[in-house]
Protein backbone atom coordinates (compact mmCIF):
# COMPACT_ATOMS: atom_id res chain seq x y z
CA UNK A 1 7.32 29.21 7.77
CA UNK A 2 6.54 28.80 3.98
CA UNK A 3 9.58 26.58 3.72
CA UNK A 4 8.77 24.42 6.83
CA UNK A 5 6.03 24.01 5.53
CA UNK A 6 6.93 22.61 2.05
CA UNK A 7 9.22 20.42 3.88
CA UNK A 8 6.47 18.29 6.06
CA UNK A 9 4.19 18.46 3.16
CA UNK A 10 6.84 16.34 1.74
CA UNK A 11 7.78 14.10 4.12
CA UNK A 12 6.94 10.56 4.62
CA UNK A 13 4.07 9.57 5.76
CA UNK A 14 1.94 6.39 6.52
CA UNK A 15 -0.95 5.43 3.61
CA UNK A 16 -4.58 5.51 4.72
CA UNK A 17 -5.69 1.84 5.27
CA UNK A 18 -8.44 2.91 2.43
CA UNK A 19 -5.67 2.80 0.09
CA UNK A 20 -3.96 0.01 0.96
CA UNK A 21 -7.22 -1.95 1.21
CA UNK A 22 -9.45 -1.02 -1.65
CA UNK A 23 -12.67 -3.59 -1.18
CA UNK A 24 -11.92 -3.66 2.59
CA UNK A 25 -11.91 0.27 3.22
CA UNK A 26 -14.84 0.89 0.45
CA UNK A 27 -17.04 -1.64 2.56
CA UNK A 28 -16.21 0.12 5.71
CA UNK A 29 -16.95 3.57 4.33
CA UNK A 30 -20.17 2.04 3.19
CA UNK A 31 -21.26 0.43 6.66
CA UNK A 32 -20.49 3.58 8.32
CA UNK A 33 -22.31 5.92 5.74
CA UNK A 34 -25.81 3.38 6.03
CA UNK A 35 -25.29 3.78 9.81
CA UNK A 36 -24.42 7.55 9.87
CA UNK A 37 -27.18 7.95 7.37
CA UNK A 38 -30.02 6.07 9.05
CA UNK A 39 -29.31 7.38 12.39
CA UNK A 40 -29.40 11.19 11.33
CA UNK A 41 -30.77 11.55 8.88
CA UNK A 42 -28.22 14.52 6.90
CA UNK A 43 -28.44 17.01 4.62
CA UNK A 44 -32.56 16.57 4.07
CA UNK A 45 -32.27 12.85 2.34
CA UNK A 46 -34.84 11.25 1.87
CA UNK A 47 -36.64 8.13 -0.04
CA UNK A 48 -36.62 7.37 -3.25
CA UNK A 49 -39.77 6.66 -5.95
CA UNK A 50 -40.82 3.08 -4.51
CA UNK A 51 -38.71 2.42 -2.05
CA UNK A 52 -38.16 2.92 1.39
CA UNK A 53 -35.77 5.77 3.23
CA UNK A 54 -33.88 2.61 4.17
CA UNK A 55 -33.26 0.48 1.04
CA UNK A 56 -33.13 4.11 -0.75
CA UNK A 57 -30.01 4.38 1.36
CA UNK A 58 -28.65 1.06 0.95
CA UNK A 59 -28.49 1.78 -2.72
CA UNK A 60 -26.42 4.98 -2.24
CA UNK A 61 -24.14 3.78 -0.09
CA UNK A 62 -23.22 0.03 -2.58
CA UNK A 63 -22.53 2.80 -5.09
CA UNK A 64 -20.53 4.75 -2.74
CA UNK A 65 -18.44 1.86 -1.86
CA UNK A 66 -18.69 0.82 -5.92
CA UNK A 67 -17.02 4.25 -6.62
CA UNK A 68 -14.59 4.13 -3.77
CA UNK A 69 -13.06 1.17 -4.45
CA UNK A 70 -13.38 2.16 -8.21
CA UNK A 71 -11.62 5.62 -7.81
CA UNK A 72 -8.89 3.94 -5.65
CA UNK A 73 -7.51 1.20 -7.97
CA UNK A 74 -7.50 4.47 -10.44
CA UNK A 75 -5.44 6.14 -7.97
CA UNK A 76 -2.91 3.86 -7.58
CA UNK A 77 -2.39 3.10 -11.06
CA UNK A 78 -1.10 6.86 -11.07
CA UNK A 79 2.39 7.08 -11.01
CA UNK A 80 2.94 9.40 -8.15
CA UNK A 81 0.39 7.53 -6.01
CA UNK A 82 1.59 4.29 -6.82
CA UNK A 83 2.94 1.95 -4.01
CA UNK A 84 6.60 2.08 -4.96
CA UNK A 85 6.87 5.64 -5.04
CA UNK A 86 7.26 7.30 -1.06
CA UNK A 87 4.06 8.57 0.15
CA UNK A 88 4.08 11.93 2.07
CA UNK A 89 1.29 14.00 3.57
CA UNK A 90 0.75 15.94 0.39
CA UNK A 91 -0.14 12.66 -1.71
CA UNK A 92 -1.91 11.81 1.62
CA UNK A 93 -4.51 14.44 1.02
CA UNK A 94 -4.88 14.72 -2.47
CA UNK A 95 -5.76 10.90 -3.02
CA UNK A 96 -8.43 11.73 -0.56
CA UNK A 97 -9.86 15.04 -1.99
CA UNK A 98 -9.86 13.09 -5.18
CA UNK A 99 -11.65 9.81 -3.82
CA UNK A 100 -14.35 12.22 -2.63
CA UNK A 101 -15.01 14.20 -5.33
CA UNK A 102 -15.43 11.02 -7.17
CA UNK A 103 -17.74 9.90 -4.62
CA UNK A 104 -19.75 13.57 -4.93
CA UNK A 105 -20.01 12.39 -8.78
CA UNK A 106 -21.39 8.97 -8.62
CA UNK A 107 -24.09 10.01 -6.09
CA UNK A 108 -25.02 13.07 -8.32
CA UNK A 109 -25.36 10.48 -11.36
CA UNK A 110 -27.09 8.08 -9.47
CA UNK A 111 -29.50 10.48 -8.29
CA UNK A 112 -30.66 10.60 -12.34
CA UNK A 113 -31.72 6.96 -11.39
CA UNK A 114 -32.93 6.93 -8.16
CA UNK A 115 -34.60 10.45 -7.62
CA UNK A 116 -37.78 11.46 -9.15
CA UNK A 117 -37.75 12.99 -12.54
CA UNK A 118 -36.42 16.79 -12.13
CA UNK A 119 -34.37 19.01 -14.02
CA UNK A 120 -30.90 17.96 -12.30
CA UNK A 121 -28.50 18.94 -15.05
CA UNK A 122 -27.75 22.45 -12.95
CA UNK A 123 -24.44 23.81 -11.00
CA UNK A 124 -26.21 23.82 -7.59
CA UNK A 125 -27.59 19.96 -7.69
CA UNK A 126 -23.86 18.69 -8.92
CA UNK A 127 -22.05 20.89 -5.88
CA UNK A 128 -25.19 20.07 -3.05
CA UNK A 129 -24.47 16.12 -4.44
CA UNK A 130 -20.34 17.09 -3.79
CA UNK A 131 -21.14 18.57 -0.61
CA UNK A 132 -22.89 15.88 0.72
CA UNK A 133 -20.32 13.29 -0.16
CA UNK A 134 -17.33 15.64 1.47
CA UNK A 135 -18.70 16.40 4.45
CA UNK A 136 -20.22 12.33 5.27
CA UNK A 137 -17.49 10.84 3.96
CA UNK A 138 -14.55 12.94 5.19
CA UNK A 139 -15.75 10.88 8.62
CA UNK A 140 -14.15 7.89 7.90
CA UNK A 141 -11.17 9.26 5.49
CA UNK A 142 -9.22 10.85 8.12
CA UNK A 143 -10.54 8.54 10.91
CA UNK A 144 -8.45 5.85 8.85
CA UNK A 145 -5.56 8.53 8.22
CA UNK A 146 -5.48 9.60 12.12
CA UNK A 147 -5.34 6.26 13.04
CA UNK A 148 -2.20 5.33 10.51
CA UNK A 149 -0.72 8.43 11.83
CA UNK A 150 -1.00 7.34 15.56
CA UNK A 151 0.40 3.43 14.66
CA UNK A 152 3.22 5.70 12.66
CA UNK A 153 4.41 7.80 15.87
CA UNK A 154 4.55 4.42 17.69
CA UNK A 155 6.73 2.95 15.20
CA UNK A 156 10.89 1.71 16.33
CA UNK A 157 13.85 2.45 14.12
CA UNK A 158 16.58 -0.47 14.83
CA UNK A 159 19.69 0.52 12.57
CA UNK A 160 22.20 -2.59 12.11
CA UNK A 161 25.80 -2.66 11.82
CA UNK A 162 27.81 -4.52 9.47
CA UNK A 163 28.33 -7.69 11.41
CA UNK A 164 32.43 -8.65 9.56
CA UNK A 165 32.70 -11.55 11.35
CA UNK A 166 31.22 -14.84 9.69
CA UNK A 167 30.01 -12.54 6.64
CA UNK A 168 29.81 -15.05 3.08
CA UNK A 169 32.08 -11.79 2.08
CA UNK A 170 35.20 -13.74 3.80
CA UNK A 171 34.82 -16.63 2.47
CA UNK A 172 34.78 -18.71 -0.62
CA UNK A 173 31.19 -18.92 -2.13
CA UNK A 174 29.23 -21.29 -4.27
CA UNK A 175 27.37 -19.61 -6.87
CA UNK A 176 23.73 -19.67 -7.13
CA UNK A 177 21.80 -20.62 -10.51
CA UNK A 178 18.33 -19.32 -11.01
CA UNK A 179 16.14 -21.59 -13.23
CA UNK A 180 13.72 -19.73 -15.18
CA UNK A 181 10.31 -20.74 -16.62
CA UNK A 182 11.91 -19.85 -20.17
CA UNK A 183 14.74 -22.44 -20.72
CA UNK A 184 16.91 -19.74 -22.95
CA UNK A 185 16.50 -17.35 -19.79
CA UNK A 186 18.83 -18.10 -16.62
CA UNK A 187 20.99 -16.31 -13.82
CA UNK A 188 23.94 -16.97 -11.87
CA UNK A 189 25.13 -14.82 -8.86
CA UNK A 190 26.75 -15.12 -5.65
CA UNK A 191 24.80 -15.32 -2.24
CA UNK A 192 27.29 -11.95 -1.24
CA UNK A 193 25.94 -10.04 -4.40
CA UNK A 194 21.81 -10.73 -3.65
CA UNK A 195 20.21 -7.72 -1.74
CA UNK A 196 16.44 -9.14 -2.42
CA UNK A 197 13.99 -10.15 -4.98
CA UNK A 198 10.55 -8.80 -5.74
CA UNK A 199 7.50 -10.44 -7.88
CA UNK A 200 6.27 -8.44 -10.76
CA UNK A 201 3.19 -10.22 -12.26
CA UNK A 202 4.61 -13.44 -13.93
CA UNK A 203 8.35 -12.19 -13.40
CA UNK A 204 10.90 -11.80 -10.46
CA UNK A 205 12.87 -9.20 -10.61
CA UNK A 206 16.41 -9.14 -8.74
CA UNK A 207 18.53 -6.80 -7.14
CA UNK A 208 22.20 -7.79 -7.00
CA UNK A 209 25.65 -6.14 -6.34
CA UNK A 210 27.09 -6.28 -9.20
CA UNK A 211 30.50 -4.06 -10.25
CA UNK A 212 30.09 -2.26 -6.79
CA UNK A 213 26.47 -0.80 -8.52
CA UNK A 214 22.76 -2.25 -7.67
CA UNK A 215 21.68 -3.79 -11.14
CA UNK A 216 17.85 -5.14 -11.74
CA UNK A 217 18.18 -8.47 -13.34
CA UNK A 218 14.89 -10.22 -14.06
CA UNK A 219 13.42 -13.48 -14.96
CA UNK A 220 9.98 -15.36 -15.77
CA UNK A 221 9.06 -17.18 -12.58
CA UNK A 222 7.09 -16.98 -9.57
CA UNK A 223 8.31 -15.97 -6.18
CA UNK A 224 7.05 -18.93 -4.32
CA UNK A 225 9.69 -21.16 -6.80
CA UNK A 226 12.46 -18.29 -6.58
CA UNK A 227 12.05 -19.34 -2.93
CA UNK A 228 12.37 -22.66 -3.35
CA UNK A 229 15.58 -22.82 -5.19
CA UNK A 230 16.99 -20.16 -2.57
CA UNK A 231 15.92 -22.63 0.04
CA UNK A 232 19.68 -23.72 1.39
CA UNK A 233 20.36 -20.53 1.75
CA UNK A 234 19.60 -19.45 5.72
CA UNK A 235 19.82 -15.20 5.60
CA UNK A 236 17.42 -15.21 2.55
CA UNK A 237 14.38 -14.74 4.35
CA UNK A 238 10.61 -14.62 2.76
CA UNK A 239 9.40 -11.03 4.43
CA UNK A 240 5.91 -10.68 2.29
CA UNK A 241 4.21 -12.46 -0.54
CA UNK A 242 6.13 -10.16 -2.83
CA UNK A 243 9.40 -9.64 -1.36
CA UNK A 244 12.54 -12.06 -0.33
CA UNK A 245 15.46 -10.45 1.21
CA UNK A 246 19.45 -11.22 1.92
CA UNK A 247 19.15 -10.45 5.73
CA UNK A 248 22.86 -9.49 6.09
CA UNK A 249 22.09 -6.50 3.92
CA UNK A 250 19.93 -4.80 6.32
CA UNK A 251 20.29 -1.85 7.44
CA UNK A 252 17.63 -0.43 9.20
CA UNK A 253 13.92 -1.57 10.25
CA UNK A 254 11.31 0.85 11.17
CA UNK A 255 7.90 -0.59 12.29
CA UNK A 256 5.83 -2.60 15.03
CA UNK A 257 4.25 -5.35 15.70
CA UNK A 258 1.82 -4.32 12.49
CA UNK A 259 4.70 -5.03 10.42
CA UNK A 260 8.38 -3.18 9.02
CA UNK A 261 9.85 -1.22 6.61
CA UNK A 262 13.25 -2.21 5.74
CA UNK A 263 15.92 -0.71 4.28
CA UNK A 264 18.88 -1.98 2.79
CA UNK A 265 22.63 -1.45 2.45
CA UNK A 266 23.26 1.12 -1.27
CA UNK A 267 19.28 1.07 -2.57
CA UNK A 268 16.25 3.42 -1.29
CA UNK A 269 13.86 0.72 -2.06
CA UNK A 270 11.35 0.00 1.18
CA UNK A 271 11.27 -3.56 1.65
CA UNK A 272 7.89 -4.34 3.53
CA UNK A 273 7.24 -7.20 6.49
CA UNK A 274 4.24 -8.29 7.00
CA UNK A 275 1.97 -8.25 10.04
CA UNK A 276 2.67 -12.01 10.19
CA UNK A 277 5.99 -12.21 9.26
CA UNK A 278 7.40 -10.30 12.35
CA UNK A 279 7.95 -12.72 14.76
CA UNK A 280 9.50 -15.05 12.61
CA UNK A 281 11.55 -12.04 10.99
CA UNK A 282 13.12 -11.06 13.96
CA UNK A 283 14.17 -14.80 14.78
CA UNK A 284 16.04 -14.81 12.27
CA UNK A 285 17.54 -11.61 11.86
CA UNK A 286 19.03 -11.72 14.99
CA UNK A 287 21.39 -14.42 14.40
CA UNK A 288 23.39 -12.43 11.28
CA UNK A 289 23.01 -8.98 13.04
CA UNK A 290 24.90 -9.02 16.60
């Protein structure tokens, strides 16, 4: 049981939307706090020195949504938690114990400024403030993470075969040269050896074939021009703002209409599709994949 466990703690799992939208989600759990708040009225709050119960609220929850957005760029700047690393249940919950305990320690600071004077610097204050943001905020946490669950059991695996027939493998190729923003930088590789491309900041990195190994090549450019240059190419397909991929190389697409993940022949890397690529994405897939 122990083991079985361990397993699903570690298996894939989809990212709560707060994660993947910072300001987004951190508005959202601020809207529904105000509303939640106002409404009921929890946990005995009440006004603060000169203001009303209402705009006293208001207050909290900006610096709720302050500190959530806050905590969750510091999350993902974590190197487990990051977005290139796979995200399983386990990360799942402890990016969202730690997004409300940071919550639970804003409010207890604020509550220096908006409170009236009183001796706050005590154990039961600092775990009534933690309390308070655990058991409001969990609300909207796991009503983000139950729905990405749901959209996640809906999802369709398509696996692709290795289409021989008209591959650029069996026949002669022309090679492709990369211009770079740095004139002593450059790359040249065949249209066979791409597998995709990914923007990094001010740099592109590439993924090629290269000695029957994948090799990371990069170069100081933007994706948009990468693009541009790989233009005459037809299976090199723009998937996301970040990401353009050598459709042939497919091997697998999991998603929906909210988008896919793709994966690709000899890497692990998730290539991502986005919500408004789709249609166009499987267009065009479908005429190198039969």
């Amino acid at each position: 049981m122990n083991k079985l466990f361990h397993t699903w703690l570690k298996n894939e799992f989809p990212q709560n939307y707060i994660l993947r939208k910072p300001l987004a989600g951190s508005l959202i759990i601020a809207l529904f706090l105000f509303i939640f708040i106002i409404l009921y009225k929890p946990l005995n709050a009440h006004e603060s020195m000169g203001l009303s119960y209402t705009a006293t609220m208001a207050i909290y929850c900006l610096i709720a949504a302050a500190a959530a957005f806050s905590f969750v760029k510091l999350i993902k700047h974590i190197g487990i938690f990051s977005e290139k690393s796979k995200w399983t249940f386990a990360k799942e919950v402890t990016s969202i114990l730690l997004i409300l305990l940071g919550l639970g320690l804003v409010i207890y600071l604020a509550g220096f400024l908006l409170e009236p004077p009183a001796n706050r610097w005590n154990l039961p204050t600092l775990l009534d403030s933690l309390t308070r943001a655990f058991l409001i905020g969990i609300i909207p946490v796991t009503f983000f993470t139950a729905l990405s669950y749901h959209q996640w059991l809906n999802q369709h695996t398509y696996t692709y075969r290795t289409n021989k027939e008209g591959d650029a493998e069996a026949f002669p190729e022309e090679m492709i040269h990369i211009q770079s923003r740095l004139k002593k930088e450059k790359l040249s590789f065949y249209p066979s050896q791409f597998l995709f491309a990914e923007s990094d900041s001010n740099y592109v990195n590439f993924y090629l074939t290269l000695e029957e190994q994948v090799k990371k090549k990069v170069i100081r450019n933007s994706i948009g021009d990468i693009e541009k240059q790989l233009d005459n190419i037809p299976y090199i397909f723009r998937t996301h703002r970040a990401f353009l991929v050598n459709l042939k190389k497919i091997r697998r697409k999991k998603g929906n209409s909210a988008g896919y993940r793709l994966k690709l022949e000899n890497t692990e890397a998730s290539i991502p599709v986005a919500r408004q690529k789709v249609k166009e994405f499987d267009q065009q897939i479908d005429r190198f994949h039969s």
